[in-house]
N, C-alpha and C. Protein backbone atom coordinates (compact mmCIF):
# COMPACT_ATOMS: atom_id res chain seq x y z
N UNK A 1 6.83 4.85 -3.98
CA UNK A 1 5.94 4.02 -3.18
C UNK A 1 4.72 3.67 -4.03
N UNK A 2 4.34 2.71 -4.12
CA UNK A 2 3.00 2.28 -4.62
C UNK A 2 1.73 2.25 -3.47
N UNK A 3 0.66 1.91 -4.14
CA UNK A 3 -0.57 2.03 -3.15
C UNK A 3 -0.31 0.94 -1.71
N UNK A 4 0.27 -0.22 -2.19
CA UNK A 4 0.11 -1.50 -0.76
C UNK A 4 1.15 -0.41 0.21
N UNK A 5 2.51 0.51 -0.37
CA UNK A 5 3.42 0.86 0.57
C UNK A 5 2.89 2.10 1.30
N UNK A 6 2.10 2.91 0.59
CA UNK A 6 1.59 4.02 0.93
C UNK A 6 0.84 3.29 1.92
N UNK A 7 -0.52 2.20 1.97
CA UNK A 7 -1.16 2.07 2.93
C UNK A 7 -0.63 1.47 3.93
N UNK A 8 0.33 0.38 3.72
CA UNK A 8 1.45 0.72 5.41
C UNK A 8 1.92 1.35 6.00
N UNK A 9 2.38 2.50 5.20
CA UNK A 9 2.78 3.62 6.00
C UNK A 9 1.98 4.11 6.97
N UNK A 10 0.29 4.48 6.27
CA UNK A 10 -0.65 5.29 6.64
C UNK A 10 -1.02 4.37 7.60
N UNK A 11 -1.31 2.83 7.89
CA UNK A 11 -1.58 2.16 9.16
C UNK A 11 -0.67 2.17 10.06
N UNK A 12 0.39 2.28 10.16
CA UNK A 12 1.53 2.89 10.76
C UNK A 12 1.12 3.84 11.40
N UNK A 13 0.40 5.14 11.59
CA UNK A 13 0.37 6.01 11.86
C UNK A 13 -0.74 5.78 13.18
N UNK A 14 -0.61 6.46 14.55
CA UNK A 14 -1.15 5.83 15.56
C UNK A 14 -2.47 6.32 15.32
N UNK A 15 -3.19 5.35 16.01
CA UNK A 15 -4.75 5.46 16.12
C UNK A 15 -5.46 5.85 14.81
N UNK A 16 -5.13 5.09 13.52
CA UNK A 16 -5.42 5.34 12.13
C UNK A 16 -6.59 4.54 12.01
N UNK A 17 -8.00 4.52 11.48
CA UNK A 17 -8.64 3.79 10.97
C UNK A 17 -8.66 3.85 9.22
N UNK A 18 -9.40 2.63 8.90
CA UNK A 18 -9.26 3.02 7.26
C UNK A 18 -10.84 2.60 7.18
N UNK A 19 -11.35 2.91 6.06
CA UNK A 19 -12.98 2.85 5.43
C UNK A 19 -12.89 3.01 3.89
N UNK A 20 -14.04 2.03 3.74
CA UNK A 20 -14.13 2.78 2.18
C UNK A 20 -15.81 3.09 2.19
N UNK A 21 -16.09 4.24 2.63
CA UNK A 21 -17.71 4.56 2.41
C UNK A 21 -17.81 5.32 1.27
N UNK A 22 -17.00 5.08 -0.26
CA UNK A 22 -17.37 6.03 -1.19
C UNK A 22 -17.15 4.50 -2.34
N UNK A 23 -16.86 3.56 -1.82
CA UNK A 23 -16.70 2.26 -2.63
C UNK A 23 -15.18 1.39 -2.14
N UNK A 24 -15.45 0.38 -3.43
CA UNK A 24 -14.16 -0.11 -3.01
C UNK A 24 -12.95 0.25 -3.64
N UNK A 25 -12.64 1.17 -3.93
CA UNK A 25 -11.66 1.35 -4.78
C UNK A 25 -10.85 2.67 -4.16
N UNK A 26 -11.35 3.03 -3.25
CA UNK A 26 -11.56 4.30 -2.38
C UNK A 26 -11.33 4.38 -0.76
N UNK A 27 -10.13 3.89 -0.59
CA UNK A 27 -9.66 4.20 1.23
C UNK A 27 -9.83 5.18 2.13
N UNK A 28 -10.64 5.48 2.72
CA UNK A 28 -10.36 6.82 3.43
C UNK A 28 -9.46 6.84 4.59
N UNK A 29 -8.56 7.24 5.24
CA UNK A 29 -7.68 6.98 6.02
C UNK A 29 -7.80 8.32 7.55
N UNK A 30 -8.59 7.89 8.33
CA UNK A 30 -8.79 8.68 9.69
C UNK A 30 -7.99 8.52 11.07
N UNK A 31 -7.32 9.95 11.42
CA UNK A 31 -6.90 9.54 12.93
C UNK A 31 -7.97 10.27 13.87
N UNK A 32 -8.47 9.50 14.85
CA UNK A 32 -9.67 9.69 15.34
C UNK A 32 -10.76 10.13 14.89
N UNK A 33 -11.32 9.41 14.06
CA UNK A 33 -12.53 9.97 13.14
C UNK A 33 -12.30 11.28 11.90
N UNK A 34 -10.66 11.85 12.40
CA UNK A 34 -10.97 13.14 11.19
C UNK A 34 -9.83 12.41 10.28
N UNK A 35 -10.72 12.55 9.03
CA UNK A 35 -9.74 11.94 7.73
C UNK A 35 -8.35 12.78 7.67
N UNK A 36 -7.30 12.19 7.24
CA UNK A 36 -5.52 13.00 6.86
C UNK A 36 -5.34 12.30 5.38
N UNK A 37 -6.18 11.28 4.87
CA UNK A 37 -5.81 10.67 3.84
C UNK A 37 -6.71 9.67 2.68
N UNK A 38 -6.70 9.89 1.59
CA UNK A 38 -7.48 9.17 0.90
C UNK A 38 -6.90 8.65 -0.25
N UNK A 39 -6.74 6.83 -0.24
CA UNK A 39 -6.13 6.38 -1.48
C UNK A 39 -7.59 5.85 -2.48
N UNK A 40 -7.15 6.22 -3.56
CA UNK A 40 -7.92 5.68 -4.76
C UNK A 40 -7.04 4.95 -5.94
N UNK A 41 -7.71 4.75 -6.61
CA UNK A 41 -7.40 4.25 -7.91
C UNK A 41 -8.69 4.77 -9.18
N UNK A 42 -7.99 4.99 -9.87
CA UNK A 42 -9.04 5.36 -11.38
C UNK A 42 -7.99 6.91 -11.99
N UNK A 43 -8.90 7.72 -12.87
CA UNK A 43 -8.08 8.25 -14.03
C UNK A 43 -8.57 9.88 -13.06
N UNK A 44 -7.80 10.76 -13.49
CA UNK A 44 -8.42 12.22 -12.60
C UNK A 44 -9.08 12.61 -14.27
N UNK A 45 -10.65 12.65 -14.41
CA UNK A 45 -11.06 13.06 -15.60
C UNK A 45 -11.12 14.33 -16.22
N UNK A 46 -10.76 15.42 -15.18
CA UNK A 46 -10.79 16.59 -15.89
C UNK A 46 -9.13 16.84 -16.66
N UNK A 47 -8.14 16.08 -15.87
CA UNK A 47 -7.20 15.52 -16.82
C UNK A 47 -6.79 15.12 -18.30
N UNK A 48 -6.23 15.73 -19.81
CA UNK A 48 -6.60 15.33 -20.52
C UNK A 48 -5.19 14.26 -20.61
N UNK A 49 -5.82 13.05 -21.51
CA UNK A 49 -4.74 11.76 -21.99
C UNK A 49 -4.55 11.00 -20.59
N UNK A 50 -5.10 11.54 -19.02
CA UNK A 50 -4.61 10.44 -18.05
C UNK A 50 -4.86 9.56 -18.04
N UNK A 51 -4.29 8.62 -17.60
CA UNK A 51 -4.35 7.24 -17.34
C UNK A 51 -4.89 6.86 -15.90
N UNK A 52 -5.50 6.00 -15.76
CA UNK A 52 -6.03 5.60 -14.48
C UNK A 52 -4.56 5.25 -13.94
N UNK A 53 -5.16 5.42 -12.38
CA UNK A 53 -3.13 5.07 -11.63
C UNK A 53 -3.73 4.89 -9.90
N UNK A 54 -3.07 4.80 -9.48
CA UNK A 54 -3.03 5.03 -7.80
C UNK A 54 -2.85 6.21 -7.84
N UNK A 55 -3.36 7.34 -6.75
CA UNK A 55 -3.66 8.27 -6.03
C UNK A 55 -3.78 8.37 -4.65
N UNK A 56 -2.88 9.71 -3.62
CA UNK A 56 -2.97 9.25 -2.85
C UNK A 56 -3.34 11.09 -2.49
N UNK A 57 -4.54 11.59 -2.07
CA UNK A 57 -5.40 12.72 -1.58
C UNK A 57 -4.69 13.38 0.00
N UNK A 58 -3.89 14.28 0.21
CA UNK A 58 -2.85 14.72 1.53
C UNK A 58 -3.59 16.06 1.66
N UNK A 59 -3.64 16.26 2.71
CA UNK A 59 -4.00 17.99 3.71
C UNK A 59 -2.78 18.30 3.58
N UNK A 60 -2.68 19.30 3.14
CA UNK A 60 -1.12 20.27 3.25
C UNK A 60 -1.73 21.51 3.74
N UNK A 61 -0.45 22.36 3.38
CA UNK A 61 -0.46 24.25 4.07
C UNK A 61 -0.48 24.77 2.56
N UNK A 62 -1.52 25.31 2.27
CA UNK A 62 -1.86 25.97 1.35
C UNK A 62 -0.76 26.61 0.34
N UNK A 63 0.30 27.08 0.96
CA UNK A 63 1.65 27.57 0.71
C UNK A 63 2.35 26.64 -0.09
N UNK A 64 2.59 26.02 1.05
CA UNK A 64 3.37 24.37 0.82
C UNK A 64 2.51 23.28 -0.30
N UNK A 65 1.40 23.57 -0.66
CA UNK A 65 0.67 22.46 -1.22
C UNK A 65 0.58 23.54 -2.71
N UNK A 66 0.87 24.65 -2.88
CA UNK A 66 1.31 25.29 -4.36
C UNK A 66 2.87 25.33 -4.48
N UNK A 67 3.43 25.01 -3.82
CA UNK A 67 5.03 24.50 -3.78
C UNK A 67 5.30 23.36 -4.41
N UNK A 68 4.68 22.51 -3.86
CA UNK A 68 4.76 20.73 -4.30
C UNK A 68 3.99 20.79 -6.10
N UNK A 69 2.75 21.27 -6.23
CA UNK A 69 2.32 21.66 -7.56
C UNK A 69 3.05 21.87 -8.63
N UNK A 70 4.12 22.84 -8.43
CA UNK A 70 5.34 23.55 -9.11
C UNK A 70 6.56 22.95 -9.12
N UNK A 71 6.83 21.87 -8.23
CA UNK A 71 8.23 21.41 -7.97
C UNK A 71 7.62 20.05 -8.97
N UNK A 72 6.90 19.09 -8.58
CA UNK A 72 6.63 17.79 -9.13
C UNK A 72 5.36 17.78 -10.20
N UNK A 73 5.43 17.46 -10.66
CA UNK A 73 4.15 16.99 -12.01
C UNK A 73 3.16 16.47 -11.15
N UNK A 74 3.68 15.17 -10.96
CA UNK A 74 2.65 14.33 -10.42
C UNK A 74 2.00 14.71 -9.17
N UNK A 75 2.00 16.06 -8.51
CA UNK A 75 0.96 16.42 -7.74
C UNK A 75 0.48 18.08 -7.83
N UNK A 76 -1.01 17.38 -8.01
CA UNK A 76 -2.15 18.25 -8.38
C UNK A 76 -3.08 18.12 -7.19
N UNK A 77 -3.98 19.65 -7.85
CA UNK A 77 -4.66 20.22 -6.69
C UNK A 77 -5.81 19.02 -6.03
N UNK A 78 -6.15 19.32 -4.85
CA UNK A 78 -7.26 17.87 -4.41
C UNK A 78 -8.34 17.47 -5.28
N UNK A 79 -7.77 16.31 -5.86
CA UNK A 79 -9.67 15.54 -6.85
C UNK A 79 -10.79 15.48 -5.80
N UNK A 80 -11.32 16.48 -6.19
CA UNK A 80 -12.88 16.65 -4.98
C UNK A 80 -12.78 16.79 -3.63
N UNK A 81 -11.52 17.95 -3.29
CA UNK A 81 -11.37 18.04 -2.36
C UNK A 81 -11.71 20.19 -2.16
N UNK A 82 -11.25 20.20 -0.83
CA UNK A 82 -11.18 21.75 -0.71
C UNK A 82 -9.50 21.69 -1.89
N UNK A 83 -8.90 22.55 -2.45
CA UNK A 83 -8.43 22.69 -3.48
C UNK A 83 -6.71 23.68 -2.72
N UNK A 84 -6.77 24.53 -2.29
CA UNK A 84 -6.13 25.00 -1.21
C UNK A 84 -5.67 24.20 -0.11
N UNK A 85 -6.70 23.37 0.20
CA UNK A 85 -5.97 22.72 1.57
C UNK A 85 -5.50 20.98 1.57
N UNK A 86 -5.95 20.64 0.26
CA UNK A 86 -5.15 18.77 -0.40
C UNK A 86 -4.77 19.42 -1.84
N UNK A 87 -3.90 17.99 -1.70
CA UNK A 87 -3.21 18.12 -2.52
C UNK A 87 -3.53 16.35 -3.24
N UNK A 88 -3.73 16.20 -4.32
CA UNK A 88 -3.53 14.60 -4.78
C UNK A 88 -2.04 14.38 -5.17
N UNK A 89 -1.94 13.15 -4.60
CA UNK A 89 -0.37 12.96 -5.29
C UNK A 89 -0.81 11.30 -6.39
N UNK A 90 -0.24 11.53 -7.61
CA UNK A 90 0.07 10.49 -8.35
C UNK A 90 0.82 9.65 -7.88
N UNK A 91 0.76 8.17 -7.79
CA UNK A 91 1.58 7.29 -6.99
C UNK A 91 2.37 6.51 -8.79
N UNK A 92 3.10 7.49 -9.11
CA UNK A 92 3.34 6.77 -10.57
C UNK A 92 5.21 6.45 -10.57
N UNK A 93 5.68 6.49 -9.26
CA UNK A 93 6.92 6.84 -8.59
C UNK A 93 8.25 7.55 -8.78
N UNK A 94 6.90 8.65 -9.33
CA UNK A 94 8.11 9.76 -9.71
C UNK A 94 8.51 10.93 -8.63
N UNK A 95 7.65 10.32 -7.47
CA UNK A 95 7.68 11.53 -5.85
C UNK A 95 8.99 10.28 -5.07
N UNK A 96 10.17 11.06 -4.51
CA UNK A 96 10.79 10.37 -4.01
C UNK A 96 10.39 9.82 -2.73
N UNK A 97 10.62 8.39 -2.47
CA UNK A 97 9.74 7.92 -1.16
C UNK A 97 9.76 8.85 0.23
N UNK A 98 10.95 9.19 0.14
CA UNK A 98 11.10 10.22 1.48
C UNK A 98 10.46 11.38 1.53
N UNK A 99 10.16 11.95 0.42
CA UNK A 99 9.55 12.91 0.05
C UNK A 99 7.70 12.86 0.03
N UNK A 100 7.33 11.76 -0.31
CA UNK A 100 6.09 10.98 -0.46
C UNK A 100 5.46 10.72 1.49
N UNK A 101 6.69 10.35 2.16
CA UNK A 101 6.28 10.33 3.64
C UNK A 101 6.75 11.25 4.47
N UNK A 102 7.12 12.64 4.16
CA UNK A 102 7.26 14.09 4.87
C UNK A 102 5.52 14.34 4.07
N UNK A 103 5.12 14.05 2.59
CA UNK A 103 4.12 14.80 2.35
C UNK A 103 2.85 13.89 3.33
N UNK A 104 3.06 12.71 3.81
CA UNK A 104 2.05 12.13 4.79
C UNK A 104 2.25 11.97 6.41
N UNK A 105 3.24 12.86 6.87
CA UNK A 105 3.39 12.80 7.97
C UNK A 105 2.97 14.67 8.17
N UNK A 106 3.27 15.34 6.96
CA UNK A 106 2.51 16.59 7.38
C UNK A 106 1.08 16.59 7.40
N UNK A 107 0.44 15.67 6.56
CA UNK A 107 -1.27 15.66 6.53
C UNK A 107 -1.44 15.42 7.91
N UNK A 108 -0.79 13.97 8.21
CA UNK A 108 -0.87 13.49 9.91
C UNK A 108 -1.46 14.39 10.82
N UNK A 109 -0.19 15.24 10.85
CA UNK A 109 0.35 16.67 12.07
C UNK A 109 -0.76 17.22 11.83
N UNK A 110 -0.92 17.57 10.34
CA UNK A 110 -1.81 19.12 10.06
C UNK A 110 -3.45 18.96 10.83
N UNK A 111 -4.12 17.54 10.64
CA UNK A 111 -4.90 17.40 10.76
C UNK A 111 -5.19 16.78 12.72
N UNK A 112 -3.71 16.24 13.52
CA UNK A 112 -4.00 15.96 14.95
C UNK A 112 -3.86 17.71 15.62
N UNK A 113 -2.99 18.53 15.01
CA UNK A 113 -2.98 19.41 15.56
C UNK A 113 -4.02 20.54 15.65
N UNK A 114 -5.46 19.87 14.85
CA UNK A 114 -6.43 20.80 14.87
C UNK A 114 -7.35 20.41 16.24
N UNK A 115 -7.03 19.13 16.64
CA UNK A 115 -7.55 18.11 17.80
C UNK A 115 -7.15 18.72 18.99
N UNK A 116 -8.38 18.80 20.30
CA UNK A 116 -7.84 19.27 21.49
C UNK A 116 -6.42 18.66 22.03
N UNK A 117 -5.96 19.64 22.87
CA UNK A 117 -4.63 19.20 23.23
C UNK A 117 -4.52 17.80 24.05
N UNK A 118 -5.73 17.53 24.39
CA UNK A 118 -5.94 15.92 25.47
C UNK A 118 -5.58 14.79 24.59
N UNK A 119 -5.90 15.02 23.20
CA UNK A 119 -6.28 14.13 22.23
C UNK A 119 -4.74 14.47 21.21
N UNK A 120 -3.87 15.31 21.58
CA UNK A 120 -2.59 15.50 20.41
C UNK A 120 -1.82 14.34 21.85
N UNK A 121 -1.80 15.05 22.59
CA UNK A 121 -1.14 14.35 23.89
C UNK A 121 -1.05 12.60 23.68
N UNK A 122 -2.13 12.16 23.98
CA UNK A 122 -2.40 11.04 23.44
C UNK A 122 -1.43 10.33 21.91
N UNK A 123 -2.11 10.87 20.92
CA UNK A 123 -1.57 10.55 19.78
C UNK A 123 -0.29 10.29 19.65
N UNK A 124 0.52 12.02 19.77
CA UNK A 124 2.09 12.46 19.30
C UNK A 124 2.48 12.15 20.53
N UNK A 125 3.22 11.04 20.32
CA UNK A 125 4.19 10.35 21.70
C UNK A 125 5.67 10.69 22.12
N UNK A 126 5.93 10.65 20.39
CA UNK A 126 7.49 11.52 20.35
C UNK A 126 7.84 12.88 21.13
């Protein structure tokens, strides 16, 4: 998936807003005000030899988000995030797409299911 497919997906997702209050290069992606997602573009600098690329910033399970670390290259711990709880994924399409939208439908979950139950109700329709 590249950045335009990643951000359809992520508007796809019910009651999603998007912002860029850190610039333009910088999506933040919120379901009801609490962020699940952040696309960028530019180089991760503590990185040595990277190349600037698309990036796409996911809430995972701490477990699960040193799993994905170890299984794929292209995802590393959150760029300026809590470090344990995102994960950045490289959008360089070496994450298989199906694989790329289980890792953004768990940010989704991870982050409605911290939301009172009035407000999951709402959301998760399925």
């Amino acid at each position: 998936m590249d950045n335009i497919e990643v951000h359809e997906y992520l508007m796809a997702k019910p009651f999603t807003t998007v912002s860029q209050p850190f610039g333009p290069n910088v999506d933040v992606y919120k379901v009801k005000d609490k962020m699940f997602a952040i696309v960028a573009f530019g180089g991760l600098e503590h990185e040595p030899g990277n190349t600037p690329n698309w990036r796409v910033n996911l809430k995972c399970d701490p477990d699960e988000a040193n799993a994905l670390r170890d299984i794929f290259p292209a995802v590393l711990p959150g760029y300026h995030m809590n470090k344990k709880h995102w994960n950045t994924v490289i959008l360089d399409g070496s994450i298989p797409v199906g694989e790329l939208q289980r890792m953004i439908d768990n940010s989704f979950r991870l982050v409605v299911e911290k939301m009172p139950k009035k407000l999951q109700t709402l959301i998760i329709t399925d």
